[in-house]
C-alpha atoms as a PDB file:
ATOM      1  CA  UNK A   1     -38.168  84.584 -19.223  1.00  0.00           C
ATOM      2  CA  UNK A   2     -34.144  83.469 -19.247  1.00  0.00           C
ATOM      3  CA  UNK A   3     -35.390  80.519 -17.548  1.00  0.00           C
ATOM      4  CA  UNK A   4     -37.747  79.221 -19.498  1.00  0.00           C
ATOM      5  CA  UNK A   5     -36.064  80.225 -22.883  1.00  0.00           C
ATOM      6  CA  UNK A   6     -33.139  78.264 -20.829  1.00  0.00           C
ATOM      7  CA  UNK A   7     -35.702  75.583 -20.302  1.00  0.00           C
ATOM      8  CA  UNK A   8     -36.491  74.680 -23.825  1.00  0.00           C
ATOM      9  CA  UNK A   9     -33.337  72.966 -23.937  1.00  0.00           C
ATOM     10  CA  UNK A  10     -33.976  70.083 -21.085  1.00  0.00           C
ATOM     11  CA  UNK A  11     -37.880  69.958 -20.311  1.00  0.00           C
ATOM     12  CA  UNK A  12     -40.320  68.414 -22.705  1.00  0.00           C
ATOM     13  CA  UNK A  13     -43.304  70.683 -21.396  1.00  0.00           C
ATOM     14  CA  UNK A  14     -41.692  73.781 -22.210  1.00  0.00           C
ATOM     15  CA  UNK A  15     -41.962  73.693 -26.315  1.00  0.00           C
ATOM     16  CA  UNK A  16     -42.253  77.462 -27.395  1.00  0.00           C
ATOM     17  CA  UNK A  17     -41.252  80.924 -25.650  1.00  0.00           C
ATOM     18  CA  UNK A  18     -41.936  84.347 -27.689  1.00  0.00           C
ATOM     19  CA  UNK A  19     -40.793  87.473 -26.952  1.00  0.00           C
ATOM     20  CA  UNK A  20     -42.233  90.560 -29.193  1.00  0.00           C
ATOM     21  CA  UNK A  21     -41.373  93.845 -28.757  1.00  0.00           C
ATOM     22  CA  UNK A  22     -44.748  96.099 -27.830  1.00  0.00           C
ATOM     23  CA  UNK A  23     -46.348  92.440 -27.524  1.00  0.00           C
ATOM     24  CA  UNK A  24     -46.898  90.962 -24.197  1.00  0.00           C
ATOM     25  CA  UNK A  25     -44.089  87.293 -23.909  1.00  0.00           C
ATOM     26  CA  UNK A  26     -46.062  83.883 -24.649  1.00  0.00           C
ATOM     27  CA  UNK A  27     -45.241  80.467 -23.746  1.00  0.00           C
ATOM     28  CA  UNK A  28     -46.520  77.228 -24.997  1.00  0.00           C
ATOM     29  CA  UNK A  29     -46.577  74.677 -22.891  1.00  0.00           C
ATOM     30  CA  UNK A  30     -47.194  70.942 -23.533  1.00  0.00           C
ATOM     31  CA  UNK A  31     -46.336  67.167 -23.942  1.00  0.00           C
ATOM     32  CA  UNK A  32     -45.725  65.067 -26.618  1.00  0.00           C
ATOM     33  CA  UNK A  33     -48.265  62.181 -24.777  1.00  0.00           C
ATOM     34  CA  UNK A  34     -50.844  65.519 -24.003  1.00  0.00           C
ATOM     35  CA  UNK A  35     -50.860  65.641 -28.107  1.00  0.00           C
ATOM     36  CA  UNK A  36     -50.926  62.724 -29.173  1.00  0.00           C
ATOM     37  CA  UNK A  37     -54.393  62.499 -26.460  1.00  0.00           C
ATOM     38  CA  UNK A  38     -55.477  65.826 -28.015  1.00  0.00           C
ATOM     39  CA  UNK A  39     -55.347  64.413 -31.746  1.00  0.00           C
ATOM     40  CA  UNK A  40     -56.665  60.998 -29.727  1.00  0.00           C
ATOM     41  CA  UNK A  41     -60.053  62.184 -28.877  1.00  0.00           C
ATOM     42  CA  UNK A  42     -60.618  65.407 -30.838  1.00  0.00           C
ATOM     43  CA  UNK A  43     -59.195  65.198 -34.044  1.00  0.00           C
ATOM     44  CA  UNK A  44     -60.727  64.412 -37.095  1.00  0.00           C
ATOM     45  CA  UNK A  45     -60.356  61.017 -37.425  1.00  0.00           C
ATOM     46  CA  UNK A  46     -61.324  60.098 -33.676  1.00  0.00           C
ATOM     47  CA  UNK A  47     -63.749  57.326 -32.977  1.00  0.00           C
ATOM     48  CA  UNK A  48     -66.929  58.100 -32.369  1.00  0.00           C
ATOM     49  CA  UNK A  49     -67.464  56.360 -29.247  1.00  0.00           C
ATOM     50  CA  UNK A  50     -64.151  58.215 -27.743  1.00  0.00           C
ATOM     51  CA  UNK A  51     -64.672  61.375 -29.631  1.00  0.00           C
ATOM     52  CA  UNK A  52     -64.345  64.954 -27.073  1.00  0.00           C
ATOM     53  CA  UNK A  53     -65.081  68.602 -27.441  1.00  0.00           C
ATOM     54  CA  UNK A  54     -62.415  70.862 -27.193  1.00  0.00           C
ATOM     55  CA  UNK A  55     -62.436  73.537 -25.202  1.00  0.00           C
ATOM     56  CA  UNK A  56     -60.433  76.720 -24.953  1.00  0.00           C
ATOM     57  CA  UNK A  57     -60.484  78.694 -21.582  1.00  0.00           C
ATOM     58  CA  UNK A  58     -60.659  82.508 -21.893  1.00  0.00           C
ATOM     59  CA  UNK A  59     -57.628  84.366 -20.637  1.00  0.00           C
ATOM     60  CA  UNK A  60     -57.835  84.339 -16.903  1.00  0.00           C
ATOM     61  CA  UNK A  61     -55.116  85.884 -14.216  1.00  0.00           C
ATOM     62  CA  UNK A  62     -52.692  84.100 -12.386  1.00  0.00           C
ATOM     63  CA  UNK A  63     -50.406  86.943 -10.368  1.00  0.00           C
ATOM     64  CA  UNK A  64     -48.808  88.667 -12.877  1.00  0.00           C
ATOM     65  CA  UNK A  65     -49.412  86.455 -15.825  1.00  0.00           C
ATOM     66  CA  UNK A  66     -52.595  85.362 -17.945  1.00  0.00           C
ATOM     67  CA  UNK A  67     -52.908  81.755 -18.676  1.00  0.00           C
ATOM     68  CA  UNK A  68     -55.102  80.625 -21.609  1.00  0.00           C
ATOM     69  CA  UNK A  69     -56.068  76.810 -21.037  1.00  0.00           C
ATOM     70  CA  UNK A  70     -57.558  74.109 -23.153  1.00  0.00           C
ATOM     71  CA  UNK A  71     -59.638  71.045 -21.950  1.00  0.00           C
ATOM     72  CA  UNK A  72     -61.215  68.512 -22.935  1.00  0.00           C
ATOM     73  CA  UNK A  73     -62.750  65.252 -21.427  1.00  0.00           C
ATOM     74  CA  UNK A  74     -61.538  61.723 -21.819  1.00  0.00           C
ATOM     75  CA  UNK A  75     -64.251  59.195 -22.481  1.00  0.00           C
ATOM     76  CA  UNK A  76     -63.978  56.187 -21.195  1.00  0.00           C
ATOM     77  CA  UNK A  77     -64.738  52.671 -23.118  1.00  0.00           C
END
């Protein structure tokens, strides 16, 4: 957890790191181009002929950590 809190400082994936006491530690991970793509194809005011569903994966297990993912697929023109 020090080194992605440590992280947050240099890398432009690592964008949020919470630690709650009694609450399991999250981390939000992302790029500024993996936005702008998200707003791209799924936001409100994409074009129809591009537009994408987005998806949100449950919770699934990776070692000792739980990853929530979200997808979503580009069309292509």
């Amino acid at each position: 957890m020090q080194l992605l809190c440590s992280e947050m400082a240099t890398n432009d994936f690592v964008q949020a790191v919470f630690i709650t006491k009694g609450h399991a530690s999250s981390v939000v991970l992302y790029n500024n181009d993996q936005m702008k793509d998200l707003k791209r194809f799924c936001g409100k005011n994409a074009l129809e002929s591009l537009r994408s569903v987005l998806c949100i994966d449950r919770k699934f297990n990776v070692s000792c950590l739980f990853a929530m993912v979200t997808v979503f697929v580009q069309k292509v023109q």
